[in-house]
Protein backbone atom coordinates (compact mmCIF):
# COMPACT_ATOMS: atom_id res chain seq x y z
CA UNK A 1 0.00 0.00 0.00
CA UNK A 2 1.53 3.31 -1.04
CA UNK A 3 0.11 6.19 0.88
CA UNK A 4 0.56 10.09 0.42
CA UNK A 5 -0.06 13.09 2.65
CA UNK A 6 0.16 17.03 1.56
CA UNK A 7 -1.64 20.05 1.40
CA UNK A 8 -3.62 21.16 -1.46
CA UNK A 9 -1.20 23.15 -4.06
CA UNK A 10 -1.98 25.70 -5.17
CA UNK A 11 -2.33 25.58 -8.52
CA UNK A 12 -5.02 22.57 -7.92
CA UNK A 13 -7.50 24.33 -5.76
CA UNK A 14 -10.71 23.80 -7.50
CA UNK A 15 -9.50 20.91 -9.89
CA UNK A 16 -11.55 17.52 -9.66
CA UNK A 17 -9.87 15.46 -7.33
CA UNK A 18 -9.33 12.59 -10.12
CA UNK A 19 -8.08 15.26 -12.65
CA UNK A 20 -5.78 16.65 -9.42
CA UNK A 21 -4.49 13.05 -8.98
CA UNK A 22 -3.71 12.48 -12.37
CA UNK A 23 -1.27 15.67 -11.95
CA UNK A 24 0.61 15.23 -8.77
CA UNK A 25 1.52 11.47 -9.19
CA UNK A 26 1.42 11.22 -13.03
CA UNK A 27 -1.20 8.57 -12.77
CA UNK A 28 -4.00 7.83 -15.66
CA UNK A 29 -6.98 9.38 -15.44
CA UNK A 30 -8.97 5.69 -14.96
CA UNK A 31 -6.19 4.89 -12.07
CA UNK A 32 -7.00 7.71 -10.12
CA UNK A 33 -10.46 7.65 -10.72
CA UNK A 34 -10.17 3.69 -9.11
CA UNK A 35 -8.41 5.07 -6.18
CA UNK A 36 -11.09 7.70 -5.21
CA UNK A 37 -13.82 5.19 -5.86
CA UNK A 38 -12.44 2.81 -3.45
CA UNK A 39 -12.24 5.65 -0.83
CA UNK A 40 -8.40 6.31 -0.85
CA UNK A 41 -8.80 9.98 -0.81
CA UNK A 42 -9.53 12.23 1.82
CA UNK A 43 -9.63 15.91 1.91
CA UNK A 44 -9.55 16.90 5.81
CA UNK A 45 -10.44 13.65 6.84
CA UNK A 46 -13.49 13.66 4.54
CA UNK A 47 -13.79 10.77 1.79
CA UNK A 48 -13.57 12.17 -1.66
CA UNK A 49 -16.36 11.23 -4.68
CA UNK A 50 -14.17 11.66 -8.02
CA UNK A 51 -16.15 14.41 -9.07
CA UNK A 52 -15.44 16.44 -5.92
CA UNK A 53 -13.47 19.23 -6.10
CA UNK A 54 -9.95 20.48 -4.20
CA UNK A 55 -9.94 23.39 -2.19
CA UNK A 56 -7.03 25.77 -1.01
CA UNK A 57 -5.42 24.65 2.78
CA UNK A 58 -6.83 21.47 2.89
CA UNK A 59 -5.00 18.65 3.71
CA UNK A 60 -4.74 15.81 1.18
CA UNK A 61 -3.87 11.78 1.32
CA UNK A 62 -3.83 9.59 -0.68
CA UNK A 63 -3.44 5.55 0.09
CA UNK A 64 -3.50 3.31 -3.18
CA UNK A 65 -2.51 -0.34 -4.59
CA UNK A 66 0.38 -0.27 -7.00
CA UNK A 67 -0.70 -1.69 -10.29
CA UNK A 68 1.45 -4.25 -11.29
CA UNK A 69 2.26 -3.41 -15.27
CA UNK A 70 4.72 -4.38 -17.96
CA UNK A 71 7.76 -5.01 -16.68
CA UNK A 72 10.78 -2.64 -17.98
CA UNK A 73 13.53 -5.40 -19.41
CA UNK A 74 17.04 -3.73 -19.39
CA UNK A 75 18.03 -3.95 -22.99
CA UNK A 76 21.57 -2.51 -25.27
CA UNK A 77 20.15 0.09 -27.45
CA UNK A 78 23.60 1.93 -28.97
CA UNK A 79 21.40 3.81 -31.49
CA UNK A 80 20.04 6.01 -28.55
CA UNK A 81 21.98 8.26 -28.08
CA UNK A 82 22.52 10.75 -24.84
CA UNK A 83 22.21 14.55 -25.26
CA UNK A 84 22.70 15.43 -22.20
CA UNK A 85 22.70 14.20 -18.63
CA UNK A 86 23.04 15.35 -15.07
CA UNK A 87 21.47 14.92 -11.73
CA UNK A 88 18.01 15.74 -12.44
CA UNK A 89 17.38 14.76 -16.39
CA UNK A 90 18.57 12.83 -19.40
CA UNK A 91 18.04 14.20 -22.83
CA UNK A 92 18.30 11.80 -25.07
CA UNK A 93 17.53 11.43 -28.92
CA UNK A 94 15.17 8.78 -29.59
CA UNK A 95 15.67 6.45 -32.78
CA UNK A 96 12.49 5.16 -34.10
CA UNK A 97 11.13 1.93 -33.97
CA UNK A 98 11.59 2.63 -29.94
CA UNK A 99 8.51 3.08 -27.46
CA UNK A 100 8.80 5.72 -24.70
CA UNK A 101 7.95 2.79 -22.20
CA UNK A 102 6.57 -0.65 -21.89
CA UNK A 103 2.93 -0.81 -22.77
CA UNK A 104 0.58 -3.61 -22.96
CA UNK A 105 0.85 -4.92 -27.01
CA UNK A 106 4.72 -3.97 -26.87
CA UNK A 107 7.40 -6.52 -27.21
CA UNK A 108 9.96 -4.24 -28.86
CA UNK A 109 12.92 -2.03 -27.34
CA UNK A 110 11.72 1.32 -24.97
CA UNK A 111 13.41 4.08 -23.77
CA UNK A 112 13.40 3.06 -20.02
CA UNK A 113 14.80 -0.24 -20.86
CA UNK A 114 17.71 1.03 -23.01
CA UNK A 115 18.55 3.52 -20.31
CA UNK A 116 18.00 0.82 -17.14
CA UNK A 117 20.60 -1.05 -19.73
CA UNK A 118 23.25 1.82 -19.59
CA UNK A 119 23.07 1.95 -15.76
CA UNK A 120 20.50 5.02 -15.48
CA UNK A 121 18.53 5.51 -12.13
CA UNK A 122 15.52 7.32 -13.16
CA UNK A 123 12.76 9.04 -10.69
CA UNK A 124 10.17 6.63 -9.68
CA UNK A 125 6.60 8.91 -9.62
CA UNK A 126 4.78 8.01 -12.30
CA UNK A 127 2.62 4.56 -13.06
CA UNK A 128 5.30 1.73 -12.25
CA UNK A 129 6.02 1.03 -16.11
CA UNK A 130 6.26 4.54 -17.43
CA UNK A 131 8.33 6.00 -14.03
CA UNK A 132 10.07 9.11 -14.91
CA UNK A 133 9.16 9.81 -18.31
CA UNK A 134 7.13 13.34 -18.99
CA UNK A 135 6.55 13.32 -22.11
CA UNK A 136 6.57 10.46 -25.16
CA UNK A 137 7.48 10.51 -28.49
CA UNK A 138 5.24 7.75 -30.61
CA UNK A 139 7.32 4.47 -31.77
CA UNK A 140 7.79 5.94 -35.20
CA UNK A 141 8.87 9.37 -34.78
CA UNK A 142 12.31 10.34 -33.87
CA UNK A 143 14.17 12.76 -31.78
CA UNK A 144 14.22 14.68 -28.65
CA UNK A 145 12.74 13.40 -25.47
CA UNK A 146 13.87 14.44 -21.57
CA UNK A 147 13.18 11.98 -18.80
CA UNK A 148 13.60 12.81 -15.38
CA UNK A 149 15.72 11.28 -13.10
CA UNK A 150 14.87 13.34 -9.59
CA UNK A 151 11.80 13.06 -8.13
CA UNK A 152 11.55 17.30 -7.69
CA UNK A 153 12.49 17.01 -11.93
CA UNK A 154 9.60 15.02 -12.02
CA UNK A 155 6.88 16.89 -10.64
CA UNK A 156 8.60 20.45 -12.32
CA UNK A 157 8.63 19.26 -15.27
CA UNK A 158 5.33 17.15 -15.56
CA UNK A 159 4.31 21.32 -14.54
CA UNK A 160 6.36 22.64 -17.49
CA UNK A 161 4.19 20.27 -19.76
CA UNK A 162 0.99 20.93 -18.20
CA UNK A 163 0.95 24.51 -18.78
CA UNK A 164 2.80 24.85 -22.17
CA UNK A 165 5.97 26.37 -20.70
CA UNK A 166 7.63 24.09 -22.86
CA UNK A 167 9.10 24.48 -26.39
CA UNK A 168 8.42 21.72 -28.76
CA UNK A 169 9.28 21.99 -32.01
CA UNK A 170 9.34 19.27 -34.81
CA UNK A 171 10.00 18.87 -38.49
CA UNK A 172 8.21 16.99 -40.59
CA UNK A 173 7.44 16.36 -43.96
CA UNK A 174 3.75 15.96 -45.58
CA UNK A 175 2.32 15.07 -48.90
CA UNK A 176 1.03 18.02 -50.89
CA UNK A 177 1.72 22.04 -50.13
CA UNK A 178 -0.53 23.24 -47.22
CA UNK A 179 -2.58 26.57 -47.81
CA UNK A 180 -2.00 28.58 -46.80
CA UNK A 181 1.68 27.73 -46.42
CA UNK A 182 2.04 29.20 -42.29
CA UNK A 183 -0.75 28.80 -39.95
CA UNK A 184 -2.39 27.42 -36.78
CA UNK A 185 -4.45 24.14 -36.81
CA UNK A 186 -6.95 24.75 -34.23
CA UNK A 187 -8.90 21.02 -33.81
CA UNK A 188 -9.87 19.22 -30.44
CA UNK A 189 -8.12 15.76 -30.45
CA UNK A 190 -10.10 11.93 -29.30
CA UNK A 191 -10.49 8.56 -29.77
CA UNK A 192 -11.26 8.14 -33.73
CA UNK A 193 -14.78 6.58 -33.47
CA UNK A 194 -13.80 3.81 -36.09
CA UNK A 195 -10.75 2.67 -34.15
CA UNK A 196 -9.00 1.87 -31.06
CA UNK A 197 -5.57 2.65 -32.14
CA UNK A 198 -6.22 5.80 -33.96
CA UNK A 199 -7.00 9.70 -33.11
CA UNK A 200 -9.16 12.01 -34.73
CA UNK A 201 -10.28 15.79 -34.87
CA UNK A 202 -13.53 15.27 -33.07
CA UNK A 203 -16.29 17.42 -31.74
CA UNK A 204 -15.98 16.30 -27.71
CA UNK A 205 -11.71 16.30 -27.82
CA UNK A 206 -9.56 17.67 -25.87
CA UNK A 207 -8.95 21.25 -27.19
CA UNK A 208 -5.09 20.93 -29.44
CA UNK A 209 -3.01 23.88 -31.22
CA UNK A 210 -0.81 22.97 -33.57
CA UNK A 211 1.65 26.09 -35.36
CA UNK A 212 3.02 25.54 -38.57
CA UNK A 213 5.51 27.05 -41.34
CA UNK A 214 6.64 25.49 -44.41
CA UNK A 215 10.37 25.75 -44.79
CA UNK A 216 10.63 24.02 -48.27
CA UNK A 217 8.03 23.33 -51.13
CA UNK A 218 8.52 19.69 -53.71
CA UNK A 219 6.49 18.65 -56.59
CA UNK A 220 4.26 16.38 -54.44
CA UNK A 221 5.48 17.10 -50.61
CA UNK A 222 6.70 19.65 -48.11
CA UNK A 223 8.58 19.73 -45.54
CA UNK A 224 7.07 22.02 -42.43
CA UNK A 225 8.44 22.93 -39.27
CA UNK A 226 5.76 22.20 -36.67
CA UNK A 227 5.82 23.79 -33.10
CA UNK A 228 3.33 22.19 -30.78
CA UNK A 229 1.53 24.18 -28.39
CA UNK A 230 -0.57 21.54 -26.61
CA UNK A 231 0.56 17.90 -26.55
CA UNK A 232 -2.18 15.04 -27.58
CA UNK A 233 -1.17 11.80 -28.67
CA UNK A 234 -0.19 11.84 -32.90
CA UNK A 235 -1.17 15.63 -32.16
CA UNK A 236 0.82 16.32 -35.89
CA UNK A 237 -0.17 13.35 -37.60
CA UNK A 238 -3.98 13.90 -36.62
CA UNK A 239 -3.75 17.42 -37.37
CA UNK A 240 -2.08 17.20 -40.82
CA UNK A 241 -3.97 14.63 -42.17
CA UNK A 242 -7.67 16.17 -41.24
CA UNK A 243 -5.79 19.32 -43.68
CA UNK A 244 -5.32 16.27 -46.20
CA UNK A 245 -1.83 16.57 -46.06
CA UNK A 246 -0.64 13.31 -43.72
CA UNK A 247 2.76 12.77 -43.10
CA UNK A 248 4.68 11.12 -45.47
CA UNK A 249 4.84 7.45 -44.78
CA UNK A 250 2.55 7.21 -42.57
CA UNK A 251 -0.17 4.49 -43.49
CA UNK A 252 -2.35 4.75 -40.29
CA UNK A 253 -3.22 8.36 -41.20
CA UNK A 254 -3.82 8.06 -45.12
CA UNK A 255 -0.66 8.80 -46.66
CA UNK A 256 0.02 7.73 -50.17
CA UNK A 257 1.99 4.01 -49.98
CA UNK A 258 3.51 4.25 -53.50
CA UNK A 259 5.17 7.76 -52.61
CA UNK A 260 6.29 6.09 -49.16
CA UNK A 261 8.08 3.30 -51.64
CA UNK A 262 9.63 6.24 -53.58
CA UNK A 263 11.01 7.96 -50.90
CA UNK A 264 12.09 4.47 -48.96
CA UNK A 265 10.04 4.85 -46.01
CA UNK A 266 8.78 3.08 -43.93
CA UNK A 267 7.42 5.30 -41.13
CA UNK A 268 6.49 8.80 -40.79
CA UNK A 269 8.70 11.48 -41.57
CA UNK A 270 8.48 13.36 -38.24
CA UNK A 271 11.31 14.26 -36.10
CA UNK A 272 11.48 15.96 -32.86
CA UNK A 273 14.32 18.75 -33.60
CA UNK A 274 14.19 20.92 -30.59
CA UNK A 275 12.89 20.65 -27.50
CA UNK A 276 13.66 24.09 -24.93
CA UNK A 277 12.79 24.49 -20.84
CA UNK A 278 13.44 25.59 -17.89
CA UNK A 279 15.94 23.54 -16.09
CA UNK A 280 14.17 22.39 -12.88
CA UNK A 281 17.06 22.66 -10.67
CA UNK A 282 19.37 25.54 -11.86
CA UNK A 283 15.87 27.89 -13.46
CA UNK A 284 18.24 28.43 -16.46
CA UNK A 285 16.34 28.21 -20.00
CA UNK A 286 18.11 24.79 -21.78
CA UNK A 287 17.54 23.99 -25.45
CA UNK A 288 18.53 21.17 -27.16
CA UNK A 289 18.61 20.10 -31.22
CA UNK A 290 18.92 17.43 -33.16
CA UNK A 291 19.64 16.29 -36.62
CA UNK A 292 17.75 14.44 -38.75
CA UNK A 293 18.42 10.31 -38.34
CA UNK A 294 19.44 8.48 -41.73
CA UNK A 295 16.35 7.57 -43.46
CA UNK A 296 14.45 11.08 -43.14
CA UNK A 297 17.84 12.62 -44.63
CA UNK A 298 17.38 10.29 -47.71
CA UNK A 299 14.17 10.89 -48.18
CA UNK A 300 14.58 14.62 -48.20
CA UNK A 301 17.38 13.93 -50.77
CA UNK A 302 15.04 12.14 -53.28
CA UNK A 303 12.38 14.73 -53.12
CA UNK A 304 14.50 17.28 -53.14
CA UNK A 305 16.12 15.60 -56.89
C-alpha cells in the first residue's frame, strides 16, 4: 500500500480530485479515478467522490494499490543516443522503432529499458512502467525526449508540460503544399470513433493547437516545421492529415503508400528537432537540437532531386 499526505497546491484548488491526482503522481486518469472510488482519498479527513473538487489549505492523502504493469527489461540500445545528462534529467535522442515505455501490445525495445541497460537511475513517480518519463514521443517518430531522473524534476517538469511552458518543435514532412503555407491548426483531439488505435479531430476532444511554417516546397510534398503548443497523442499526424496533407509514410493516417516506396520509407517522416525548458534545478532556459536520423535525410534527398 503506497500512501501520500500534503496540502492542497496551489495551482489545484478547484480541480476535480481525479483530474488533481492524475497531476501530482502522473497517474491515468482511470487509475485515479479507481483510487477515489475505493475511498483512498480524503480531503480533511473527509472521503472524496471523483467528481469532488480540491480546495485551497486542505490537507490531502492519498493511500492506493500499486498496479502491477509491464515489466521494464534492461536492454543494449547503442542507437540512442545521450544529449545530455546530469542529476536531475537525461536528454536523449530517440531512434524510431523505440517506445517511450513498456505498454501492454509492446514486445519491442523502450526508452526506459535502453537507459536501465546503460546503468540510469531514473525518478520513480509516475505509473510503475512509465516511471520518470514526462513526455513520449510515438514508436515511429524520432528525436528529442527528456526523462527525469529526480523526483523534484519530475513533478517540475510534468508542470512545465501541463501549462505549455515548454518548447516543442518538430520537423516533418507531408504530402502536398498546405494553404496557406504558415498557420495554426486549431482542432480538439479523441479517440477516432472507427478505431481503437487511432486519433481524430472530433467534436468532444480535448482542445489541441498545432503552429506551422513550411520551410521548403517539392512537386508532391513539403517539408514544415511544426511547433506544438498543446501535446495530444499523434497531435501532428492527426492534425495534418484532417488538412489532407498526412505525413509522409505514414499508413495509419492516409498517406500515399507508392510515394512512401519512392522515398524508402517506412514510417512517418516526423522528427522531434528541438525541444527548450526551464531547467528544474538551476531555473536556467536549456535547449537542445537534433539532426535528422538516416532515413528522413534520404528521403529529403530524393524529393529534393
Amino acid at each position: 500500500m503506497e500512501q501520500r499526505s500534503l496540502p492542497v497546491p496551489d495551482g489545484l484548488a478547484g480541480q476535480r480530485v481525479d483530474s488533481a491526482l492524475a497531476t501530482l503522481f502522473g497517474f491515468s486518469r482511470s487509475f485515479a479515478a479507481e483510487i477515489v472510488q475505493s475511498g483512498g482519498v480524503t480531503l480533511d479527513g473527509r472521503v472524496l467522490a471523483k467528481s469532488d473538487r480540491l480546495h485551497a489549505d486542505g490537507w490531502l492523502e492519498v493511500s492506493w494499490v500499486e498496479k502491477s504493469g509491464p515489466e521494464i527489461v534492461p536492454i543494449d540500445l547503442p542507437e540512442l543516443t545521450i544529449v545530455h545528462d546530469d542529476d536531475d534529467l537525461v536528454v536523449i535522442d530517440k531512434p524510431p522503432g523505440v517506445a517511450a515505455h513498456p505498454s501492454l501490445g509492446w514486445d519491442g525495445p523502450t526508452v526506459l529499458g535502453a537507459l536501465a541497460g546503460a546503468g540510469f537511475r531514473i525518478a520513480t513517480s509516475g505509473a510503475p512502467e512509465r516511471q520518470g518519463i514526462v513526455q513520449r514521443l510515438d514508436v515511429g517518430t524520432s528525436g528529442l525526449m527528456v526523462v527525469a531522473k529526480s523526483e523534484s524534476a519530475y513533478s517540475a517538469l510534468k508542470w512545465a508540460f501541463r501549462r505549455r511552458e515548454v518548447s516543442k518543435i518538430y520537423h516533418t514532412v507531408v504530402q502536398g503544399h498546405p494553404d496557406p503555407l504558415a498557420g495554426t491548426i486549431d482542432g480538439p483531439i479523441g479517440r477516432h470513433p472507427g478505431s481503437e488505435w487511432k486519433f481524430a479531430v472530433t467534436r468532444d476532444g480535448k482542445p489541441s493547437l498545432t503552429h506551422y511554417v513550411t520551410l521548403e516546397a517539392f512537386p508532391y510534398a513539403s517539408l514544415l516545421e511544426v511547433e506544438l503548443e498543446t501535446g495530444r497523442t499523434h497531435q501532428i499526424r492527426v492534425h495534418m492529415a484532417a488538412q489532407r496533407h498526412p505525413c509522409v509514410g505514414d499508413p495509419m493516417y492516409g498517406a500515399d503508400p507508392t510515394l512512401s516506396a519512392r522515398v524508402g520509407l517506412d514510417r512517418q517522416w516526423l522528427h522531434a528537432m528541438r525541444l527548450g525548458f526551464v531547467h528544474p534545478a538551476t531555473g536556467e532556459l536549456v535547449e537542445y537540437e537534433s539532426e535528422y536520423p538516416s532515413d528522413l535525410a534520404n528521403a529529403l534527398e530524393i524529393l529534393r532531386s
